[in-house]
N, C-alpha and C. Protein backbone atom coordinates (compact mmCIF):
# COMPACT_ATOMS: atom_id res chain seq x y z
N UNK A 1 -9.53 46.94 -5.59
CA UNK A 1 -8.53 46.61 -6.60
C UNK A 1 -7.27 46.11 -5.91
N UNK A 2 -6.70 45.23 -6.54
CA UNK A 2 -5.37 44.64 -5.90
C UNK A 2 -4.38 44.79 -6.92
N UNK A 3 -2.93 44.54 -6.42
CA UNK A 3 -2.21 44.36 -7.89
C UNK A 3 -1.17 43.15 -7.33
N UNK A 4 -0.66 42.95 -8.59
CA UNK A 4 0.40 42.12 -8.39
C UNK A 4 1.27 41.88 -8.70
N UNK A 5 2.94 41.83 -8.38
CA UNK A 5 4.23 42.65 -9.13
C UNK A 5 4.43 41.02 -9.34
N UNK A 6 5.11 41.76 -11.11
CA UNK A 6 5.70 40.48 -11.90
C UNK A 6 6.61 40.52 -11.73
N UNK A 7 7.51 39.23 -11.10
CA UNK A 7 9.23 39.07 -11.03
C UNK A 7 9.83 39.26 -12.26
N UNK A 8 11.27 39.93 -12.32
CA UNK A 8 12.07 39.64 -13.16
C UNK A 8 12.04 38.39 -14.38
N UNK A 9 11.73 37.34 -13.95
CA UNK A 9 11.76 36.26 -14.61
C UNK A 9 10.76 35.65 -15.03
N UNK A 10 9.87 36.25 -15.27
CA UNK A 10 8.36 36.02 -15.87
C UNK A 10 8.14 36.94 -16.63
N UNK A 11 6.98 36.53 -17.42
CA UNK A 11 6.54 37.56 -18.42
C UNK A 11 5.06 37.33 -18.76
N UNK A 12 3.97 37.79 -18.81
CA UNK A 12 2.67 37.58 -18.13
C UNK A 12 2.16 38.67 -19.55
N UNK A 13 1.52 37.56 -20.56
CA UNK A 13 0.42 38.56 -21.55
C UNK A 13 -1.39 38.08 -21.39
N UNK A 14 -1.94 39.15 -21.28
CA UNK A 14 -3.54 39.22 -21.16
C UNK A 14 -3.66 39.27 -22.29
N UNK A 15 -5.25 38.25 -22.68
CA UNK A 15 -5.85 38.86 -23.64
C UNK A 15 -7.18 38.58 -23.35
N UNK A 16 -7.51 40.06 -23.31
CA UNK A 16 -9.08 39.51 -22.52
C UNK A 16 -9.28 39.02 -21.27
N UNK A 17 -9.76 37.82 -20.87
CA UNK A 17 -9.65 37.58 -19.83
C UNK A 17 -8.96 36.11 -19.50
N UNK A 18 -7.90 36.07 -20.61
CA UNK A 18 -7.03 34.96 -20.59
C UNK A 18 -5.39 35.66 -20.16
N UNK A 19 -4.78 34.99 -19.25
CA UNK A 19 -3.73 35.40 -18.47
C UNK A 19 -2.46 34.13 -18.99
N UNK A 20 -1.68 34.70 -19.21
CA UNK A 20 -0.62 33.72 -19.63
C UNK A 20 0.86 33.94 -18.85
N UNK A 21 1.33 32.68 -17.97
CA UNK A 21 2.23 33.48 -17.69
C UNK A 21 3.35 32.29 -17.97
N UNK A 22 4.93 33.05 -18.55
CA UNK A 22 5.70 32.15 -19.28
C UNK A 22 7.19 32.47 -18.18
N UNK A 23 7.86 31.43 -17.68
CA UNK A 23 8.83 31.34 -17.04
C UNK A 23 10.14 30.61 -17.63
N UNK A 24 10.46 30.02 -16.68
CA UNK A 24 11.84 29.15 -16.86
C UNK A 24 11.41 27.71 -16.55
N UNK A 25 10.56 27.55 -15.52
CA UNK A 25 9.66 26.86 -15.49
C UNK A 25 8.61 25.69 -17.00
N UNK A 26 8.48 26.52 -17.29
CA UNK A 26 7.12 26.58 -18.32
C UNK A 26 6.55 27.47 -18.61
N UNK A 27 5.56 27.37 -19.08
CA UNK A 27 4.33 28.39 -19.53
C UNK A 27 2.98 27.84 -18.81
N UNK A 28 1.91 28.85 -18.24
CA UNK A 28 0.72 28.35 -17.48
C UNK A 28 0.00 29.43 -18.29
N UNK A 29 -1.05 28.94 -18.69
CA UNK A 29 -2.85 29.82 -19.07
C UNK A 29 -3.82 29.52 -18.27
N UNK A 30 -4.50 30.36 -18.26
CA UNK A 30 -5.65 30.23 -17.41
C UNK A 30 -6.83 31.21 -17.83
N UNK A 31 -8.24 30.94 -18.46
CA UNK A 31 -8.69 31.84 -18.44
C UNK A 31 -9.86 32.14 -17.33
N UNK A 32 -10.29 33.50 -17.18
CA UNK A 32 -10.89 34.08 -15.62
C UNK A 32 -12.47 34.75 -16.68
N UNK A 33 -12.67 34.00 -17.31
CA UNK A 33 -14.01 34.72 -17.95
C UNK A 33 -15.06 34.33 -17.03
N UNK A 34 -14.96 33.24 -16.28
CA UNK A 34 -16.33 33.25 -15.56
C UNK A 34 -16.66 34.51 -14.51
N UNK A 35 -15.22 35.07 -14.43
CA UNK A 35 -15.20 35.46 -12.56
C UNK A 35 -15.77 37.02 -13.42
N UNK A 36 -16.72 37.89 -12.71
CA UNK A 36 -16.70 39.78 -12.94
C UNK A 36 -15.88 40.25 -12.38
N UNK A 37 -14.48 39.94 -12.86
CA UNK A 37 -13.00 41.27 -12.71
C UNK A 37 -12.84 41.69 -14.01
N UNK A 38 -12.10 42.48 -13.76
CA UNK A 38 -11.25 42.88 -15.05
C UNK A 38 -9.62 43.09 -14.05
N UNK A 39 -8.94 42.53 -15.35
CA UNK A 39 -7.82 42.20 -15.57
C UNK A 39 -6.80 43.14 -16.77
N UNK A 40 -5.84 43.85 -15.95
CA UNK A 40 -4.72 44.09 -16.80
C UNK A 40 -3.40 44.61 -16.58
N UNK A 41 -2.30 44.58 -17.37
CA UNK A 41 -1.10 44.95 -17.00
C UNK A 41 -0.74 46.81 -16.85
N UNK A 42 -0.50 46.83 -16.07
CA UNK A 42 0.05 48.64 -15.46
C UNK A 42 1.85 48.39 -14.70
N UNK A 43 2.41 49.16 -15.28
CA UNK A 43 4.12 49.23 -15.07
C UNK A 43 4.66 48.56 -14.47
N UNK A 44 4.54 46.94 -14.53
CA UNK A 44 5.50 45.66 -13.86
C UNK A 44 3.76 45.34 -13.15
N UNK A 45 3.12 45.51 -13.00
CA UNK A 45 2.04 44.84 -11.98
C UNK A 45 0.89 43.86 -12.89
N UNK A 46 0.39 43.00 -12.43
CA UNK A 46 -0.99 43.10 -12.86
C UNK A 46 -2.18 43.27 -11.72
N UNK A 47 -3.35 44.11 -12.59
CA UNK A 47 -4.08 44.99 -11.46
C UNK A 47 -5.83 43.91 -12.21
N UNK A 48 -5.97 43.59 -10.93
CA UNK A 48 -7.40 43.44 -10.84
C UNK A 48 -8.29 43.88 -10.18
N UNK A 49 -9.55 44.15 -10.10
CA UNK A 49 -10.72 44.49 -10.03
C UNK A 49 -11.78 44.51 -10.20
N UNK A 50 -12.96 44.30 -9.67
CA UNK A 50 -14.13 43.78 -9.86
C UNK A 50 -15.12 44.32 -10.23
N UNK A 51 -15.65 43.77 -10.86
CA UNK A 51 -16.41 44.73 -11.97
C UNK A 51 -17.84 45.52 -11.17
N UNK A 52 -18.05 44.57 -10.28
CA UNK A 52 -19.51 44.62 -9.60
C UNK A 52 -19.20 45.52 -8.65
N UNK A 53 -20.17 45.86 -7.46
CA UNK A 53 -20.09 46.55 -6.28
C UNK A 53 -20.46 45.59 -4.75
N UNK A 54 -20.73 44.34 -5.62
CA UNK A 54 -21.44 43.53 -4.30
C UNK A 54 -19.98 42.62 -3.97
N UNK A 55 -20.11 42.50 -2.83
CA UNK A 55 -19.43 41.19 -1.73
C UNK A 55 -19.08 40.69 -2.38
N UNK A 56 -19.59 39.36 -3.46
CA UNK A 56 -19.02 38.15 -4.02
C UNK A 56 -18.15 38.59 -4.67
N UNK A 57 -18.41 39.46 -5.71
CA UNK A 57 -17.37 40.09 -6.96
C UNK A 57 -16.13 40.86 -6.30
N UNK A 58 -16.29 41.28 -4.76
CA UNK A 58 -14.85 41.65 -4.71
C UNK A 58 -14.26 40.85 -3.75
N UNK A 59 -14.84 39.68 -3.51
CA UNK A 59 -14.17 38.39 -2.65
C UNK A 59 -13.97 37.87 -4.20
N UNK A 60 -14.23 37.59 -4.82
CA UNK A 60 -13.56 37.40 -6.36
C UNK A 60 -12.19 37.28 -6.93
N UNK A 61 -12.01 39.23 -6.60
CA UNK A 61 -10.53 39.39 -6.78
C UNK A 61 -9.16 39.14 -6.08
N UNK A 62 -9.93 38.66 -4.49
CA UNK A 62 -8.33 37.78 -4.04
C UNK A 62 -8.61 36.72 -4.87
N UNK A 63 -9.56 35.76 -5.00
CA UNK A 63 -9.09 34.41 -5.45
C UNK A 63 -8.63 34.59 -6.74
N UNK A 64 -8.83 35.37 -7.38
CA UNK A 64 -8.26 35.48 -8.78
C UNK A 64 -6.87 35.55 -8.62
N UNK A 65 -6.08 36.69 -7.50
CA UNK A 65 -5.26 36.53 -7.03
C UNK A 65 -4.02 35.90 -6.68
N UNK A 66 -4.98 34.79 -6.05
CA UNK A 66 -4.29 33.84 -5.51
C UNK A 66 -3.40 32.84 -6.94
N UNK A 67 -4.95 32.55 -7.47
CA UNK A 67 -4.84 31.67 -8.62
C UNK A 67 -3.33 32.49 -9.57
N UNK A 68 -3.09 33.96 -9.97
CA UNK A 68 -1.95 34.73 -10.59
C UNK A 68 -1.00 34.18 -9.74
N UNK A 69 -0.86 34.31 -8.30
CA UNK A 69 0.45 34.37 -7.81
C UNK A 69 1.04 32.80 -8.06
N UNK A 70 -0.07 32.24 -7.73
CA UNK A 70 0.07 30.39 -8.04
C UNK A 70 0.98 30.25 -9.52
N UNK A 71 0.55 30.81 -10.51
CA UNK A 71 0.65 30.79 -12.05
C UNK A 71 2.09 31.05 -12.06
N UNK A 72 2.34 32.58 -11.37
CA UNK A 72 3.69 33.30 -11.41
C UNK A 72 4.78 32.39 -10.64
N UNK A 73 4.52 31.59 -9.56
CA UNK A 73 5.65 30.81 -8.68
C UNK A 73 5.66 29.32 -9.34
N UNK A 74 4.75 28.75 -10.26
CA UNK A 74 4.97 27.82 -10.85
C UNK A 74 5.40 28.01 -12.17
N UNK A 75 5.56 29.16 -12.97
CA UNK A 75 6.18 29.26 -14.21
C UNK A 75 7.70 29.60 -14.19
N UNK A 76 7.92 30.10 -12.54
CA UNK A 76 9.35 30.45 -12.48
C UNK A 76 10.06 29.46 -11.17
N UNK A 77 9.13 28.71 -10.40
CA UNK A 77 10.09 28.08 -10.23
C UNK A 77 9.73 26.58 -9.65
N UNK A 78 8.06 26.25 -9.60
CA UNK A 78 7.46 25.27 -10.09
C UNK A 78 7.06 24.57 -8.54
N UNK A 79 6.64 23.10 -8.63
CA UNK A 79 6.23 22.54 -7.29
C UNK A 79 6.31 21.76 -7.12
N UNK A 80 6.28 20.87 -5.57
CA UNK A 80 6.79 19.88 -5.25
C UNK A 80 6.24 19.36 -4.03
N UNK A 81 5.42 18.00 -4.45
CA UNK A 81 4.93 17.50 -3.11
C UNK A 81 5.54 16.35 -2.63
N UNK A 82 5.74 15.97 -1.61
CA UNK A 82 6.82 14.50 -1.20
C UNK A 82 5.47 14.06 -0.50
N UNK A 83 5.12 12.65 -0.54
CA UNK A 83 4.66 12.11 -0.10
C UNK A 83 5.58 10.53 0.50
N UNK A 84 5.16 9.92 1.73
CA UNK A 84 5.58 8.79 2.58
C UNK A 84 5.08 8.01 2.37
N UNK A 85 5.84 6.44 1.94
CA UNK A 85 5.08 5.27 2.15
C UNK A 85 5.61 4.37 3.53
N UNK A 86 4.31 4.83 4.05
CA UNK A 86 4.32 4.11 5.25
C UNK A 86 3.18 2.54 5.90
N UNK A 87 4.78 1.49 6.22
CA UNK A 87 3.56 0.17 6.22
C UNK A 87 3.93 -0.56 7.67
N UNK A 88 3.37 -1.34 8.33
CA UNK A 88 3.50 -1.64 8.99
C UNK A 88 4.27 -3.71 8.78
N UNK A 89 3.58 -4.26 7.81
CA UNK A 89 4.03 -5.89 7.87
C UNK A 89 3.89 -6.26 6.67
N UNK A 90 2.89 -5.48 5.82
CA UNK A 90 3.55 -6.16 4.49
C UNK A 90 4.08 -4.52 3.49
N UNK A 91 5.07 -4.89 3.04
CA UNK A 91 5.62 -3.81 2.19
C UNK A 91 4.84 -3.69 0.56
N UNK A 92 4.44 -2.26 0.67
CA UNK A 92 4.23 -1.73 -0.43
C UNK A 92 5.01 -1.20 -1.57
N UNK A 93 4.49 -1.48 -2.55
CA UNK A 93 5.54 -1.80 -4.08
C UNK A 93 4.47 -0.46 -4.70
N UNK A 94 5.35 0.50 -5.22
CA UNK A 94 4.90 2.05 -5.68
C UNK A 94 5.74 2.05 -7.00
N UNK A 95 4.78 1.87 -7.89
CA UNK A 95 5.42 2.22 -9.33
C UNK A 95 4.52 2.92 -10.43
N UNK A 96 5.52 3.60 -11.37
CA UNK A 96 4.57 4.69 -12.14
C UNK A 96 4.46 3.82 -13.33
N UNK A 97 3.40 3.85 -13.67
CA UNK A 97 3.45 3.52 -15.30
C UNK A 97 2.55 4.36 -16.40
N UNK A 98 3.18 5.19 -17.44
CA UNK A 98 2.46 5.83 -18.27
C UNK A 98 1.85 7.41 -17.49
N UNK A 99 0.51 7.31 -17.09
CA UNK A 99 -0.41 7.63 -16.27
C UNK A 99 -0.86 7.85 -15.28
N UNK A 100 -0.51 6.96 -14.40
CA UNK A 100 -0.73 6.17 -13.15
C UNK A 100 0.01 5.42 -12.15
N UNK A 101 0.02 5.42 -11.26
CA UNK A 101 0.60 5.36 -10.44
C UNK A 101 -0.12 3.78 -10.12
N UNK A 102 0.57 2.89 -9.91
CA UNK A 102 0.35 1.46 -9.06
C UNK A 102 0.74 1.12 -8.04
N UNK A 103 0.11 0.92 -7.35
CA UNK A 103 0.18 0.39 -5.59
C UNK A 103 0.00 -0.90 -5.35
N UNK A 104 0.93 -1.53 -5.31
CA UNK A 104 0.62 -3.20 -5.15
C UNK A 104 0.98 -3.43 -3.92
N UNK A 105 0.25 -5.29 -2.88
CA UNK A 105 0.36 -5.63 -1.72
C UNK A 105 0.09 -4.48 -0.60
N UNK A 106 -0.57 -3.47 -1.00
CA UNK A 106 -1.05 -2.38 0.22
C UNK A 106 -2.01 -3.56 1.22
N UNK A 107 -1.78 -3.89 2.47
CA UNK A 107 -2.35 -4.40 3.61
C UNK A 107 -2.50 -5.69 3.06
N UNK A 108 -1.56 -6.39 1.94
CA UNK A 108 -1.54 -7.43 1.47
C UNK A 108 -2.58 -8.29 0.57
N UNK A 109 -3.16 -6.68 -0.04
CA UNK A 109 -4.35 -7.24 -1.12
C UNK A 109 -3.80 -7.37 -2.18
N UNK A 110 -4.51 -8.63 -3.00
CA UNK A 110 -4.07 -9.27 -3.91
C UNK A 110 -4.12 -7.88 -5.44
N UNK A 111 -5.28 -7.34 -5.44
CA UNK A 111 -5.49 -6.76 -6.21
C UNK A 111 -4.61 -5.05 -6.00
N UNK A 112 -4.19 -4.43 -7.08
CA UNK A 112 -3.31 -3.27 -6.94
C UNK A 112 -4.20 -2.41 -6.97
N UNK A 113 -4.03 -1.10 -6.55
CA UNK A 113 -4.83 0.30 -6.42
C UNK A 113 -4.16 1.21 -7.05
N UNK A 114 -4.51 2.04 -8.13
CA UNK A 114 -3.84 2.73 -8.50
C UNK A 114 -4.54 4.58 -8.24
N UNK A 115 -3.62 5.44 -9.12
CA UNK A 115 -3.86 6.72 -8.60
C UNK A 115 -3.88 7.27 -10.54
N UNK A 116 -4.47 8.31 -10.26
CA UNK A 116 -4.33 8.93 -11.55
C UNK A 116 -3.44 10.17 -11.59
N UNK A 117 -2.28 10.33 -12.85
CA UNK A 117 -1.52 11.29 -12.46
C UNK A 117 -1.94 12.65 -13.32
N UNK A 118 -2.29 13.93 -13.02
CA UNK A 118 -3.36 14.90 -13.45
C UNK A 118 -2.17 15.94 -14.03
N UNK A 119 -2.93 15.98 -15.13
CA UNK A 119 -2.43 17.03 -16.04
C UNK A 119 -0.59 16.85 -16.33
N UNK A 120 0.23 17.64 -15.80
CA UNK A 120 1.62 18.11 -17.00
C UNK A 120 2.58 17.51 -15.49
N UNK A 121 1.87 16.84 -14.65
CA UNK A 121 2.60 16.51 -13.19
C UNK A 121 3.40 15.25 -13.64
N UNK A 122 4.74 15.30 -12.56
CA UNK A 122 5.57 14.07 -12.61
C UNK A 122 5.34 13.65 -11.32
N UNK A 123 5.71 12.32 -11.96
CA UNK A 123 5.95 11.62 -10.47
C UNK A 123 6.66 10.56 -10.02
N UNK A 124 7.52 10.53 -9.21
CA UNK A 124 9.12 9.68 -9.74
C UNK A 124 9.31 9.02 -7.92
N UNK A 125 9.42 7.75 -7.91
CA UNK A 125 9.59 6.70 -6.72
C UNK A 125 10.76 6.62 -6.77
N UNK A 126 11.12 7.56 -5.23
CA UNK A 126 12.72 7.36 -4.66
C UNK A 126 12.79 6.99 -3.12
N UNK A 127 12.77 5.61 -2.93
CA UNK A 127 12.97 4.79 -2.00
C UNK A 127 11.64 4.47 -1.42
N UNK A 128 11.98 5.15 -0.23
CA UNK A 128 10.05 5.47 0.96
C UNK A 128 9.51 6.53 0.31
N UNK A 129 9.90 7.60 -0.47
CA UNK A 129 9.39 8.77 -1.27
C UNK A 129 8.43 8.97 -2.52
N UNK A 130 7.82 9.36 -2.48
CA UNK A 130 7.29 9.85 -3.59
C UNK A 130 6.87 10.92 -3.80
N UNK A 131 7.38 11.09 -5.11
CA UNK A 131 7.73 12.86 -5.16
C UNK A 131 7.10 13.23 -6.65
N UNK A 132 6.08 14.62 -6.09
CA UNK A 132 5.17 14.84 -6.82
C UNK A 132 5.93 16.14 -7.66
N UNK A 133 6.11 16.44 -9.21
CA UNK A 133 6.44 17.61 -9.53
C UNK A 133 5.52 18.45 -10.23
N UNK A 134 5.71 19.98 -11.12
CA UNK A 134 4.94 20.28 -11.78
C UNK A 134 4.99 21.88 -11.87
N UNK A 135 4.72 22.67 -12.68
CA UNK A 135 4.61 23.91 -12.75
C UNK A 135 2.93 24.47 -12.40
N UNK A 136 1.87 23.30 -12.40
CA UNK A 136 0.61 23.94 -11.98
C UNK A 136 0.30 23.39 -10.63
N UNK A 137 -0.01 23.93 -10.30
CA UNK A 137 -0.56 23.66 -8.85
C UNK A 137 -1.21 22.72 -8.55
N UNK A 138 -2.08 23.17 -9.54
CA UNK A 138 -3.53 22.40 -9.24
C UNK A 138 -3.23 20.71 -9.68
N UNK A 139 -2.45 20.45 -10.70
CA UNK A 139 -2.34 19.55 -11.07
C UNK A 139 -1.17 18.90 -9.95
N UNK A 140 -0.62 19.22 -9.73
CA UNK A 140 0.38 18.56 -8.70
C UNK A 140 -0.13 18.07 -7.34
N UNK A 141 -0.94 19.03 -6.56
CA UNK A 141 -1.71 18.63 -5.81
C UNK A 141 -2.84 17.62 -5.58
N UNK A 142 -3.18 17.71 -7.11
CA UNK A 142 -4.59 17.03 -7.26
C UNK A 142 -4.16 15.61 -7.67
N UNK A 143 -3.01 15.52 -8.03
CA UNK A 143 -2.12 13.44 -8.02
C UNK A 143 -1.67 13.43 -6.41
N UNK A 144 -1.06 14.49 -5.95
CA UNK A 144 -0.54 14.08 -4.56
C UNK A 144 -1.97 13.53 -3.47
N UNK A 145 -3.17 14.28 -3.69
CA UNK A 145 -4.16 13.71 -3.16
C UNK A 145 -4.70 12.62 -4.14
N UNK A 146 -4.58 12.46 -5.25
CA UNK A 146 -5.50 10.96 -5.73
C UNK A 146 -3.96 9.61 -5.44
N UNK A 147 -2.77 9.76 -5.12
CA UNK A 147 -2.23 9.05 -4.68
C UNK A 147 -2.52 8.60 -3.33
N UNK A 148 -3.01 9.82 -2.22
CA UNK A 148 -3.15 9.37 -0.96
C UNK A 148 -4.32 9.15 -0.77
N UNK A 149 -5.09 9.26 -1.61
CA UNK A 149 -6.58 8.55 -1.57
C UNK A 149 -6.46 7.24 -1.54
N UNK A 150 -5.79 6.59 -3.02
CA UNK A 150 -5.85 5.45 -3.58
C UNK A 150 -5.37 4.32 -1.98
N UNK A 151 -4.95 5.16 -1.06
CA UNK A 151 -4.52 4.02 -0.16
C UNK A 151 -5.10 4.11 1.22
N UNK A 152 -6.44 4.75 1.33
CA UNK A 152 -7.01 5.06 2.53
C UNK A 152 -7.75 3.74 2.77
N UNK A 153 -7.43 3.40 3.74
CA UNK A 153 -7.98 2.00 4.71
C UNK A 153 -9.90 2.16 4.62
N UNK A 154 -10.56 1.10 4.41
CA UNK A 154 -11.34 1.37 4.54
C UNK A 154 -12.17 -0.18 4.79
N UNK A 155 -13.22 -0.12 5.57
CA UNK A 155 -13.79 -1.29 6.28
C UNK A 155 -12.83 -2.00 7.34
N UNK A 156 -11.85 -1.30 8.12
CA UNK A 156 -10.87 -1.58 9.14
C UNK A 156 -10.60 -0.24 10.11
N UNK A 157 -10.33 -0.85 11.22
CA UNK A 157 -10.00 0.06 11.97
C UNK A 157 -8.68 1.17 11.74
N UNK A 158 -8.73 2.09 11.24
CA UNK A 158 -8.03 3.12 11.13
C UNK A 158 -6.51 3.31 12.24
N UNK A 159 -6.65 3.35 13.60
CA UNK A 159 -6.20 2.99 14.69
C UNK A 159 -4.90 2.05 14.55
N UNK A 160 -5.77 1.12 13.93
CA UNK A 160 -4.73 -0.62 13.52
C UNK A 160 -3.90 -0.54 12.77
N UNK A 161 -5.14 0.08 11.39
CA UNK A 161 -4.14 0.06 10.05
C UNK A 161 -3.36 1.29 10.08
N UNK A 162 -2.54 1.82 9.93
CA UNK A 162 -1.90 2.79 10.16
C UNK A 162 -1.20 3.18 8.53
N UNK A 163 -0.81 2.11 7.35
CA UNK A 163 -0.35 1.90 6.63
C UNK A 163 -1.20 2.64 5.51
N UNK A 164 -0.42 3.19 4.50
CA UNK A 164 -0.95 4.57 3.36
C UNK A 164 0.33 5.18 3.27
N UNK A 165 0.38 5.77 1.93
CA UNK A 165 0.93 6.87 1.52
C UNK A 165 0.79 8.45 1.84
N UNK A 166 1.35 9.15 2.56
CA UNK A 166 0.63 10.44 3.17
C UNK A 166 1.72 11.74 2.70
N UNK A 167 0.87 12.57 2.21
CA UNK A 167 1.96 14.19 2.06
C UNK A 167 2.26 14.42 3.23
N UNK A 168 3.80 14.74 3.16
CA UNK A 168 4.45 14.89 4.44
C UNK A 168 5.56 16.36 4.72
N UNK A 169 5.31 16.76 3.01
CA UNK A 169 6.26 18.21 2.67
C UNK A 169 5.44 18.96 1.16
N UNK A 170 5.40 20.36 1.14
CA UNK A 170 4.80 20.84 0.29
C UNK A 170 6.02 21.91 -0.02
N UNK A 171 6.94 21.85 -1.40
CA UNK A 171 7.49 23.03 -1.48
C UNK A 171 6.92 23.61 -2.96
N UNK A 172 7.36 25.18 -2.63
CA UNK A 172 7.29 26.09 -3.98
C UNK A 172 8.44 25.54 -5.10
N UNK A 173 9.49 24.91 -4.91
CA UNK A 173 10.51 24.93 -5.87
C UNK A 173 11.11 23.24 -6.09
N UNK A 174 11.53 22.83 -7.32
CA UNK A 174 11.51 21.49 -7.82
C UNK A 174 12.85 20.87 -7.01
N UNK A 175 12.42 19.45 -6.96
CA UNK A 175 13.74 19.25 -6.54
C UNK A 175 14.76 18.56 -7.66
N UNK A 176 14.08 18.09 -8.55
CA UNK A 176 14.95 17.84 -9.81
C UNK A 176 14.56 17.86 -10.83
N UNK A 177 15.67 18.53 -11.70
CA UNK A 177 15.16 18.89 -12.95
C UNK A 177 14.71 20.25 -13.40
């Protein structure tokens, strides 16, 4: 069994095996019905534990864990990935539109590459920067990598091309807004 103390500034209701946790931030849900824990609140904590007796089910309850503490630091004070645009001879043009992110003249292809931006994430072009925001994790991370996908060199020497967008800073807390 593990537990896990709720900050001051959160407020975290179970029901079942749906976990809600509401900040200043936002609000994050998540439900854990696939995983065999059980889940619930005891005097400022939440306490999990696994229902089973075998290995998997109590390697279970860190990741469940993990996934709470994730919930609790993005509802109170959210996330932030910076990513670099870095080029060598022809300059890359990074703009958001709607959805998506557009990458035009990357290694001077005619055609643009774009990125998909996932779930409740922002994402806002300041200069060489691009800066990923968001109260879920998962979603913030998961544009900061389909942005640095969208520009991975490919059928060229790696070595040569050097040019892509790359995460270069990961923080717990927003930088604007």
């Amino acid at each position: 069994m593990k537990s896990i103390e709720i900050p001051q500034n959160a407020t975290v209701t179970i029901k079942g095996k749906t976990v809600e946790v509401t900040g200043e931030k936002g609000a994050l849900s998540s439900d854990f019905s696939h995983a065999p824990v059980s889940i619930w609140l005891e005097n400022g904590f939440i306490k999990v534990q696994a229902d089973g007796a075998g290995r998997r089910q109590r390697a279970l309850v860190g990741t469940v864990c993990a996934h709470l503490r994730n919930m609790i630091v993005g509802a109170t004070e959210g996330f932030t990935y910076k990513l670099k645009i870095v080029f060598a001879h022809f300059p890359i043009s990074v703009k958001v539109d709607g959805r998506r992110v557009i990458i035009d003249n990357f290694i001077g292809e005619r055609s643009s590459r774009t990125a998909d931006i996932v779930g409740e994430a922002k994402v806002l072009v300041q200069g060489e920067d691009v800066v990923v925001q968001g109260s879920n994790l998962e979603d913030v991370s998961q544009t900061a990598a389909n942005v640095e996908q969208a520009t991975k060199v490919k059928r060229r020497d790696p070595r040569v091309f050097l040019d892509g967008i790359f995460i270069y800073e990961r923080k717990r807390r927003r930088l604007i807004g």
